[in-house]
Protein backbone atom coordinates (compact mmCIF):
# COMPACT_ATOMS: atom_id res chain seq x y z
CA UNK A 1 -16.37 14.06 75.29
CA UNK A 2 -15.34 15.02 78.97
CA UNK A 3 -14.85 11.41 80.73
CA UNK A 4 -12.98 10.94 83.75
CA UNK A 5 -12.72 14.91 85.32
CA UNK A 6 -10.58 15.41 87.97
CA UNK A 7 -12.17 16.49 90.93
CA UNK A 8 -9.53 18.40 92.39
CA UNK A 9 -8.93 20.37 89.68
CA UNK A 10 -10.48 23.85 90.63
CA UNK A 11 -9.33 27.31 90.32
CA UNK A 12 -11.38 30.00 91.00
CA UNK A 13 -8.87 33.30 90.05
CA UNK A 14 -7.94 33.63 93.67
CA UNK A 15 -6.08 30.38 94.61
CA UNK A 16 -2.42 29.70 93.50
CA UNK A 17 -2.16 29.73 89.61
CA UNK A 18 0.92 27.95 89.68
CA UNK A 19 -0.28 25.41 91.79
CA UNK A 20 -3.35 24.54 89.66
CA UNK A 21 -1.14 24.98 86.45
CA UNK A 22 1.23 22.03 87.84
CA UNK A 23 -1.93 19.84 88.73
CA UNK A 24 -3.07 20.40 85.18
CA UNK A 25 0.53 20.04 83.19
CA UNK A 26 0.76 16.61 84.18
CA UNK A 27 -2.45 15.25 82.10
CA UNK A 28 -2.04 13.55 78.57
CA UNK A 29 -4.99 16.28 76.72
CA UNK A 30 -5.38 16.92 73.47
CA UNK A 31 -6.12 21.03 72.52
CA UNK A 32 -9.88 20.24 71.84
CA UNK A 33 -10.21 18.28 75.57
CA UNK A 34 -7.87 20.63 77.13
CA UNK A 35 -10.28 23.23 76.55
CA UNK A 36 -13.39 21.09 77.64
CA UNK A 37 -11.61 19.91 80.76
CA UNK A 38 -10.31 23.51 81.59
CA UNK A 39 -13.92 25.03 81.00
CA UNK A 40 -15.30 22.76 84.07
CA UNK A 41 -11.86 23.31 86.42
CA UNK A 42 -12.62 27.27 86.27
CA UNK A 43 -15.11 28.82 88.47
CA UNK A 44 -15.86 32.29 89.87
CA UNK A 45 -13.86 35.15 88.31
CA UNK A 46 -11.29 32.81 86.64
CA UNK A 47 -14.45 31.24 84.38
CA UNK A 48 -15.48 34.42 83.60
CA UNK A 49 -12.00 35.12 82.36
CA UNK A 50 -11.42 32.38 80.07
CA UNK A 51 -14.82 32.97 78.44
CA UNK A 52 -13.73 36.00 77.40
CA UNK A 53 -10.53 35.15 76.37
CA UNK A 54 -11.67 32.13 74.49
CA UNK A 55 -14.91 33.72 72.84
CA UNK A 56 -12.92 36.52 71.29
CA UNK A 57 -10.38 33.84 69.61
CA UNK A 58 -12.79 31.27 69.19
CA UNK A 59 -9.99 28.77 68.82
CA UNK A 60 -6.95 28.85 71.28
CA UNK A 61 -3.90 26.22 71.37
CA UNK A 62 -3.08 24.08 75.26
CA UNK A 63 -0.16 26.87 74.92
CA UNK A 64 -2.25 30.29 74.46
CA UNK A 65 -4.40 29.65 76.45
CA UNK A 66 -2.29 29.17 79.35
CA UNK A 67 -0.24 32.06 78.24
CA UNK A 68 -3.61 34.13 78.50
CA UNK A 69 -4.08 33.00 81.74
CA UNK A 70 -0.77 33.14 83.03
């Protein structure tokens, strides 16, 4: 269950990866709230992205799915 989102946390596929990757490394998530939290940060192009990515493997690690991304 999402709780406290941070509201900074957007990426939209054409701002700095890196940038929102460091914002992101420094929260305490578990895999399963990782992925929650990550599904509301995305937007645009980037969302689109991860859908794929995450609908084809149904089940993806904190660590593959940044790989993916990356």
């Amino acid at each position: 269950m999402l709780r406290h989102q941070p509201k900074n946390l957007r990426y939209d596929g054409s701002t700095n990866w890196l940038s929102f990757k460091q914002k992101i490394a420094v929260n305490r998530w578990s895999d399963s709230q990782f992925r929650e939290y990550l599904n509301w940060c995305m937007e645009e192009k980037a969302l689109d992205y991860f859908i794929i990515e995450t609908i084809m493997w149904l089940w993806l690690s904190y660590t593959d799915i940044m790989l993916k991304m990356d």
